[in-house]
N, C-alpha and C. Protein backbone atom coordinates (compact mmCIF):
# COMPACT_ATOMS: atom_id res chain seq x y z
N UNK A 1 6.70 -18.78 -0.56
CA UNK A 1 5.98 -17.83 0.26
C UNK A 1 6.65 -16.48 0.15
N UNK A 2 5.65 -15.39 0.08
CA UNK A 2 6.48 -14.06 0.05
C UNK A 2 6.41 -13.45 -1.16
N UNK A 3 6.56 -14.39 -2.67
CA UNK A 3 6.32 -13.81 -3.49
C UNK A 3 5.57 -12.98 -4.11
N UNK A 4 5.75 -11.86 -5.01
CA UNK A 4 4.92 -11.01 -5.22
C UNK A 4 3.94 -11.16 -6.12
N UNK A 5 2.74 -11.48 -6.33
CA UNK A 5 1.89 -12.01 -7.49
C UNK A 5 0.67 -10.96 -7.47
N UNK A 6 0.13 -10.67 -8.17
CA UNK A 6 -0.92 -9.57 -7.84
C UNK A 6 -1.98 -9.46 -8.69
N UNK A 7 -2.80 -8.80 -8.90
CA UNK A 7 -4.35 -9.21 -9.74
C UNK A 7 -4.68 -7.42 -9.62
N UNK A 8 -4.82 -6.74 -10.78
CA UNK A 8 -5.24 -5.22 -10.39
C UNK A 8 -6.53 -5.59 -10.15
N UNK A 9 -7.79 -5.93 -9.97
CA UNK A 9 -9.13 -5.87 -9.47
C UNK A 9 -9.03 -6.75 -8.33
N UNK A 10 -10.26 -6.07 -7.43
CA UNK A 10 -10.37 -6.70 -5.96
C UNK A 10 -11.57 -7.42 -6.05
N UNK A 11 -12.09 -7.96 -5.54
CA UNK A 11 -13.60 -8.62 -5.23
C UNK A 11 -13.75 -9.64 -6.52
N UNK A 12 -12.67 -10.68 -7.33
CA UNK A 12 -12.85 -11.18 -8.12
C UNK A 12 -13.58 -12.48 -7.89
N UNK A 13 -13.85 -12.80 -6.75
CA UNK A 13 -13.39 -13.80 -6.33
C UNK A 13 -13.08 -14.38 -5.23
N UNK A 14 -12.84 -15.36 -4.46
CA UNK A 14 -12.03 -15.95 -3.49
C UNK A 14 -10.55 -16.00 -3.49
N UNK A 15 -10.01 -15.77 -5.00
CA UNK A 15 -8.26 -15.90 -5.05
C UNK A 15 -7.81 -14.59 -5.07
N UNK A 16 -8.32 -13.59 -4.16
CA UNK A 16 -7.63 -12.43 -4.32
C UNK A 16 -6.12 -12.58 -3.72
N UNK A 17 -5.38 -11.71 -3.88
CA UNK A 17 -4.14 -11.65 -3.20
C UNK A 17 -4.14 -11.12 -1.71
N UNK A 18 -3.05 -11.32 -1.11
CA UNK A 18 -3.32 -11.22 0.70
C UNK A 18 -2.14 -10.61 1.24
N UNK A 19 -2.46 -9.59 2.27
CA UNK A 19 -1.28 -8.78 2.36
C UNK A 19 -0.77 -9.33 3.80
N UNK A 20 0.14 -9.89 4.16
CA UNK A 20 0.54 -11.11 5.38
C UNK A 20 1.61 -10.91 5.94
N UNK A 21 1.63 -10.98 7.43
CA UNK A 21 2.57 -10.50 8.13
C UNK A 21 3.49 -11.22 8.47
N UNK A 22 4.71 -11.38 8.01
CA UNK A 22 5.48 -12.66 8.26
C UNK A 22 5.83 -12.35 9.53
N UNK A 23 5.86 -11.07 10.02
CA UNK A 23 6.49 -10.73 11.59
C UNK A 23 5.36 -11.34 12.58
N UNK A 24 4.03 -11.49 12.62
CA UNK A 24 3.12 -12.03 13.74
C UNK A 24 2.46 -13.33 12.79
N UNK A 25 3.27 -13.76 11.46
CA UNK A 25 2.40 -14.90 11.28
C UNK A 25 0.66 -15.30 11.03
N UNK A 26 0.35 -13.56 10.15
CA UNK A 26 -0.94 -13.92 10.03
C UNK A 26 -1.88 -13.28 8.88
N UNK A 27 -2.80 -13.21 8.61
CA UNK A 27 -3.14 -12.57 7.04
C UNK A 27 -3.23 -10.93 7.77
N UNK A 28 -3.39 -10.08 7.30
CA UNK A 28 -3.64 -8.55 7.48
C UNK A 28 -4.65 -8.09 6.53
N UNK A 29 -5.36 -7.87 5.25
CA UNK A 29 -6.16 -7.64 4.71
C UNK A 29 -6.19 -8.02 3.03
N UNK A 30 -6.96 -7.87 2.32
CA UNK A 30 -7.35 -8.10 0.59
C UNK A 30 -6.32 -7.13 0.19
N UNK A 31 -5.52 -7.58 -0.72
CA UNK A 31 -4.85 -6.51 -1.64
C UNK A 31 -5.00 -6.38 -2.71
N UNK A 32 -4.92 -4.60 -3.33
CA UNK A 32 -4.96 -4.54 -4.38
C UNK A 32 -3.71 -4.60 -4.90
N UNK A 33 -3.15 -4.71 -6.39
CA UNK A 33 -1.90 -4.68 -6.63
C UNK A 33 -1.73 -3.61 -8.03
N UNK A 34 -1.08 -2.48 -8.02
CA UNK A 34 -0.96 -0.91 -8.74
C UNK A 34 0.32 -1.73 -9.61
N UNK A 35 -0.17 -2.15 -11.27
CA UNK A 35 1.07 -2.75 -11.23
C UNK A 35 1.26 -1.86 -13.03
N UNK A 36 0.24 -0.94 -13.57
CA UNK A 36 0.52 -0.20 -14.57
C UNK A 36 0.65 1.01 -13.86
N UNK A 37 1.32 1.81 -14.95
CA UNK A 37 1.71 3.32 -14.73
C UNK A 37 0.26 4.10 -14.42
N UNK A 38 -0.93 3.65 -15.04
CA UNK A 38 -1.95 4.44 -14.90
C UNK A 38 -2.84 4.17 -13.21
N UNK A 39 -2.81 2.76 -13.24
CA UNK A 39 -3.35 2.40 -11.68
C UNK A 39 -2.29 3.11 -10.58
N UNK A 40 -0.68 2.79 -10.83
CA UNK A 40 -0.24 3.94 -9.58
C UNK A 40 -0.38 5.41 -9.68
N UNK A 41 -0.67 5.59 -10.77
CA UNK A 41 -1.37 7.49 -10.83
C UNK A 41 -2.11 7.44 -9.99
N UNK A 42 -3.34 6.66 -10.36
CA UNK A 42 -4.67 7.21 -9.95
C UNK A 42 -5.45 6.34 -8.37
N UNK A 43 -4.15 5.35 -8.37
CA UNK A 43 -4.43 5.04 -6.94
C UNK A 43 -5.52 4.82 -5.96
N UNK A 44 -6.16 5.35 -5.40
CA UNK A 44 -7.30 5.67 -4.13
C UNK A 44 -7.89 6.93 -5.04
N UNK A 45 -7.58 8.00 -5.97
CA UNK A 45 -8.59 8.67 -6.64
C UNK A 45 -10.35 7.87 -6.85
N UNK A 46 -10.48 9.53 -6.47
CA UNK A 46 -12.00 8.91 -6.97
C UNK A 46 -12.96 7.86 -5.96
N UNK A 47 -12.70 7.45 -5.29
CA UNK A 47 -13.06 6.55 -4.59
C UNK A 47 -13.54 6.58 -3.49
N UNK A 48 -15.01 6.05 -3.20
CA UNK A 48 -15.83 6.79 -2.36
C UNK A 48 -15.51 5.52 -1.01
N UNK A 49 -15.06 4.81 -0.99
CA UNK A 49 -15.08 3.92 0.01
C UNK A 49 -13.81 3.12 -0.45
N UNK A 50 -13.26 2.34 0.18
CA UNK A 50 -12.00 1.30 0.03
C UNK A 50 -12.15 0.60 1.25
N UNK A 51 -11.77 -1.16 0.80
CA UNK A 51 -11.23 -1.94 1.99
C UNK A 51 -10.40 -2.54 1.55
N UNK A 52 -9.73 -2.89 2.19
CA UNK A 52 -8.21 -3.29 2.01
C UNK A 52 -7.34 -2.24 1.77
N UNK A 53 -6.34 -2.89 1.01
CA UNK A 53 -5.61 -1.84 0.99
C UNK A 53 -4.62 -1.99 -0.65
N UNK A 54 -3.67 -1.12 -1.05
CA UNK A 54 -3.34 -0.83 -2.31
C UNK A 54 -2.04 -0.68 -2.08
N UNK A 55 -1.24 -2.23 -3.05
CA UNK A 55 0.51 -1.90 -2.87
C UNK A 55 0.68 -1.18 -4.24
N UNK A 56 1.52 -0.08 -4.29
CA UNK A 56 2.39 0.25 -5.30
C UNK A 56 4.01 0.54 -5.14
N UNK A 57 4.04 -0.14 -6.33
CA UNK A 57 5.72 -0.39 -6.46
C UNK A 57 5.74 0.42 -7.25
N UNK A 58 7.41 0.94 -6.75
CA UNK A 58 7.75 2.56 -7.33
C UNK A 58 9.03 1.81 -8.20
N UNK A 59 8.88 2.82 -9.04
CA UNK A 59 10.11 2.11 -10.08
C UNK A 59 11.81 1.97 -10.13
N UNK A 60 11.73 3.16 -8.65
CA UNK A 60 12.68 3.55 -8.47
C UNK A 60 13.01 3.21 -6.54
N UNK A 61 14.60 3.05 -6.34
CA UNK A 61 14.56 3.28 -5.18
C UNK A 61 14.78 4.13 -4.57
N UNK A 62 14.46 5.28 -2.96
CA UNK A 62 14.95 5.99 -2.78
C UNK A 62 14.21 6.67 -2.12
N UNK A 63 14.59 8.15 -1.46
CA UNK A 63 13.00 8.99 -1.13
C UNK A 63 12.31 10.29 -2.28
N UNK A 64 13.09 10.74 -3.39
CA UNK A 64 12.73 12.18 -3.65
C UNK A 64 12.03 11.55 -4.68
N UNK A 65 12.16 10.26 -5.74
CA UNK A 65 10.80 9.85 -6.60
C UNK A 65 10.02 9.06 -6.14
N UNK A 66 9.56 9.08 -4.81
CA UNK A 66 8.65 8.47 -4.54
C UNK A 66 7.48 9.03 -3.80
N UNK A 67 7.08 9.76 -3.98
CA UNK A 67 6.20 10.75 -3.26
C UNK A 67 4.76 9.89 -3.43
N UNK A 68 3.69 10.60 -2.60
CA UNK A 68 2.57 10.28 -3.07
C UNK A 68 1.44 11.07 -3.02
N UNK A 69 0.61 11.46 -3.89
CA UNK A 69 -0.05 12.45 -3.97
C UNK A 69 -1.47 12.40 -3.19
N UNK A 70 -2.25 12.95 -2.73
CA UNK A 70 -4.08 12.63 -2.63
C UNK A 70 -4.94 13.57 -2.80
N UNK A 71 -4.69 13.88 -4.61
CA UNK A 71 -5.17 14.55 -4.57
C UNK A 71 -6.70 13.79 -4.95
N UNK A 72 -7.56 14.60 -5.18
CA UNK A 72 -9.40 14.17 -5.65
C UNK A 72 -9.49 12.41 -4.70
N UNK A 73 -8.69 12.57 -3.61
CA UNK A 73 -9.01 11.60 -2.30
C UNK A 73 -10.85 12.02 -1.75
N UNK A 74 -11.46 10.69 -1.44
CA UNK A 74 -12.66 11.69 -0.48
C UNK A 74 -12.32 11.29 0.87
N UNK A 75 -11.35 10.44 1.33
CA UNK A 75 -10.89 10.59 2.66
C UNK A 75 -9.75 10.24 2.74
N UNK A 76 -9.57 10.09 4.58
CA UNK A 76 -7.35 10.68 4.74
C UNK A 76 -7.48 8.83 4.51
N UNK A 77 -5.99 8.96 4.38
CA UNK A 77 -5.49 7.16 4.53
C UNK A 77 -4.38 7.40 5.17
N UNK A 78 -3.67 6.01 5.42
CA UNK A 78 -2.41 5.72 6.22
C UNK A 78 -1.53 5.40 5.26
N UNK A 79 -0.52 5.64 4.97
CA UNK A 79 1.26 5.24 4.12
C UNK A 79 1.58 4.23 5.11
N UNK A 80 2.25 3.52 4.67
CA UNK A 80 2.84 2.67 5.14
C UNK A 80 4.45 2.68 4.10
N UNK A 81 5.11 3.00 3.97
CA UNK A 81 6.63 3.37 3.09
C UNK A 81 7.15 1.49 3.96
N UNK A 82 7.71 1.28 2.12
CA UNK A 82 8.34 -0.29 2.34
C UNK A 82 9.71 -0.49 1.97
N UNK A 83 10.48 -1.00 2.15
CA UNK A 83 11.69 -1.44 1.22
C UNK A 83 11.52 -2.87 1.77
N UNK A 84 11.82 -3.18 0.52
CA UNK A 84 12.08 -4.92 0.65
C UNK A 84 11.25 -5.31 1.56
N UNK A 85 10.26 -5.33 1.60
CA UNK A 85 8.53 -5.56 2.01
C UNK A 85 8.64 -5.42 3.60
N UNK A 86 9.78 -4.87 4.01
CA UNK A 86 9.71 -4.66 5.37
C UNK A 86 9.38 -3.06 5.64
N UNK A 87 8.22 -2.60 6.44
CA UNK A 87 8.12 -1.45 6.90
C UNK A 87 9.28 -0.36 7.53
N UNK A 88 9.38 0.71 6.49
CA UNK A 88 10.16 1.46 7.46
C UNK A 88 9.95 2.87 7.65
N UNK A 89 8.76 3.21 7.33
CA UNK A 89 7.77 4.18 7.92
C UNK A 89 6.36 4.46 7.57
N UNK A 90 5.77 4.79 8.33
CA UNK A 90 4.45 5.08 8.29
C UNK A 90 3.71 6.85 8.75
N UNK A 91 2.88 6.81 8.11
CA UNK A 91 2.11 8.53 7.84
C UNK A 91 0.98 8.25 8.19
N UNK A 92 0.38 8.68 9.59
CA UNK A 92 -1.13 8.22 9.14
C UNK A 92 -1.84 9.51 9.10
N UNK A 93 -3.04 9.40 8.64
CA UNK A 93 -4.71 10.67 8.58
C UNK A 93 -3.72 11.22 7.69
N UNK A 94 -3.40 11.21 6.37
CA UNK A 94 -3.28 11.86 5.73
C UNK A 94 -4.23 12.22 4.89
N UNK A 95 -4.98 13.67 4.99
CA UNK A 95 -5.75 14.36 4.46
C UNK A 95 -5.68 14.00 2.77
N UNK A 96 -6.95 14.72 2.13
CA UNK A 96 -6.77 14.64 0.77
C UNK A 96 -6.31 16.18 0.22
N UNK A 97 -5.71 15.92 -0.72
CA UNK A 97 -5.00 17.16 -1.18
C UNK A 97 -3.51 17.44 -0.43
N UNK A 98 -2.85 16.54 -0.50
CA UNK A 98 -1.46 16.39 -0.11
C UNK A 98 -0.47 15.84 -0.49
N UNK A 99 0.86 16.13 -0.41
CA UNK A 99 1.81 15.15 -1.17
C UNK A 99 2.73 15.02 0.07
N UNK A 100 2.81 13.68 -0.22
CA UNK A 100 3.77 13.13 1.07
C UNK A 100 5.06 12.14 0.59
N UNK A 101 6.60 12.61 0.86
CA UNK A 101 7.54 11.91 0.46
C UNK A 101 8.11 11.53 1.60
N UNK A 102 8.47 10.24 1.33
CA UNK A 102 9.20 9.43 3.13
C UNK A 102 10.37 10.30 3.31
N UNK A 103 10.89 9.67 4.13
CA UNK A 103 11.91 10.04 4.79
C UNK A 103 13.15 9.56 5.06
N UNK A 104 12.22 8.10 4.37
CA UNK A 104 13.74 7.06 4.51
C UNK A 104 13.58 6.32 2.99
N UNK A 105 14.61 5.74 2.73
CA UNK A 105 14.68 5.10 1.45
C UNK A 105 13.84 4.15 1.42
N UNK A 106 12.96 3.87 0.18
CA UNK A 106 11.86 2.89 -0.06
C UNK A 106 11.73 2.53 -1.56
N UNK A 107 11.09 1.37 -1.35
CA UNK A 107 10.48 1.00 -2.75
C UNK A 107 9.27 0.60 -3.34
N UNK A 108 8.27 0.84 -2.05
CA UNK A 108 6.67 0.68 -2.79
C UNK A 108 6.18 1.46 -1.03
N UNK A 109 4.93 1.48 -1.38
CA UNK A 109 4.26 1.83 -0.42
C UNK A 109 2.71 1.23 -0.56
N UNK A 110 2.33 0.81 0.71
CA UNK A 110 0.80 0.44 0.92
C UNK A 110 -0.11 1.63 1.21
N UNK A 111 -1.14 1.90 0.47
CA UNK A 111 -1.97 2.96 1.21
C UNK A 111 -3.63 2.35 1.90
N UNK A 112 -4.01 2.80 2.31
CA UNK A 112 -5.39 2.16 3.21
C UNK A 112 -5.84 3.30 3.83
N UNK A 113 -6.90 3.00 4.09
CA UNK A 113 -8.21 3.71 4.89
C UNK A 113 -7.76 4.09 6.11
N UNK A 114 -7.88 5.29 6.27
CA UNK A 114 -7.15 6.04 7.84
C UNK A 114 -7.56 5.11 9.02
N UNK A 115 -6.37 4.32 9.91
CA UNK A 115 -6.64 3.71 10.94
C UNK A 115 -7.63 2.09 10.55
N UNK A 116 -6.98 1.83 9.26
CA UNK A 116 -7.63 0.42 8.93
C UNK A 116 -6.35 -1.04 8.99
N UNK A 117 -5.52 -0.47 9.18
CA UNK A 117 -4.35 -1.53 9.34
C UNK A 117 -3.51 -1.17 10.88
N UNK A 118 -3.34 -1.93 11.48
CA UNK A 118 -2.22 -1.95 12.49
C UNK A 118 -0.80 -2.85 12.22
N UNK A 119 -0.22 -1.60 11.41
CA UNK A 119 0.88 -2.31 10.70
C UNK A 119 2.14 -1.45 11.94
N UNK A 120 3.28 -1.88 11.65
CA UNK A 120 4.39 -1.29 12.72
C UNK A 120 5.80 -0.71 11.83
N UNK A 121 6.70 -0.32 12.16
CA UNK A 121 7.68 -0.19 11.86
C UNK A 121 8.69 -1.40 12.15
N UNK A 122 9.33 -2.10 10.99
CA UNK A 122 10.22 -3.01 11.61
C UNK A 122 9.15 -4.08 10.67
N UNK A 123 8.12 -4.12 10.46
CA UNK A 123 7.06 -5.41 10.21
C UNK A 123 7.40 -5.72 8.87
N UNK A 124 7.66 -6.94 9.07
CA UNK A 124 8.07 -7.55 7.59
C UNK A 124 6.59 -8.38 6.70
N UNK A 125 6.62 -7.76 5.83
CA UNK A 125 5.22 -8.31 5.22
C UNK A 125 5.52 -9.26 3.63
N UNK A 126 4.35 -10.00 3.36
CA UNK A 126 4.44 -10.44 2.28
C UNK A 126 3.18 -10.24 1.43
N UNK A 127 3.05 -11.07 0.23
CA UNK A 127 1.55 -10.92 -0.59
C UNK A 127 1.90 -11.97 -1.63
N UNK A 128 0.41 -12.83 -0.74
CA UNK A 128 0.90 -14.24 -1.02
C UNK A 128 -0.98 -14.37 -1.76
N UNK A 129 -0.66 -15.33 -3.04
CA UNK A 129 -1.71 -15.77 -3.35
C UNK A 129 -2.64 -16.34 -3.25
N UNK A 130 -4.07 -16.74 -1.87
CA UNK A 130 -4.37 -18.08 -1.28
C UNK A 130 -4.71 -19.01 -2.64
């Protein structure tokens, strides 16, 4: 449990991947998984609607290469900044046309639809394959 397994397309199917809260013990939403250089470019670009939500793992750990851009976004989303799949900050309504770098050291970040996750600080998550 916990492991990271991921599928870049959403709606394949019934075996999508699942983004799960080991802190309340319960699924949280469909994930996508950003696992080439070109899918974490282009991220939420372009995209007239999204559900669920989109992990990308940064290659690096830390805060100054990990920024995230929105730009050609058509709406705001929420950051969620991770290390070691535990939350340790969050950005929400972030507009499009912005770049946002945490504040604390991280190594991937979830992005989603402004006010579509009630995720916390402290929340330890996983992404588990059903």
């Amino acid at each position: 449990m916990g492991e990271m397994v991921g599928s870049s397309e959403m709606g394949q199917g019934p075996l999508n991947p699942i983004l799960f809260s080991l802190s309340r013990n319960c699924p949280i939403c469909e994930v996508r998984i950003a696992s080439s250089f070109l899918e974490k470019l282009i991220g939420l670009m372009f995209k007239k609607d999204f559900k669920g939500c989109l992990l990308i793992r940064f290659n690096r750990r830390g805060r100054r290469a990990n920024s995230v851009h929105t730009f050609f976004m058509r709406f705001p989303i929420d950051l969620f900044f991770l290390l070691d799949m535990n939350v340790v900050e969050i950005r929400r309504g972030i507009r499009p046309w912005r770049v946002v770098s945490p504040s604390e050291p991280c190594d991937s970040v979830i992005e989603s639809r402004c006010n579509s996750l009630d995720l916390k600080v402290g929340e330890r998550l996983a992404v588990l394959y059903p």
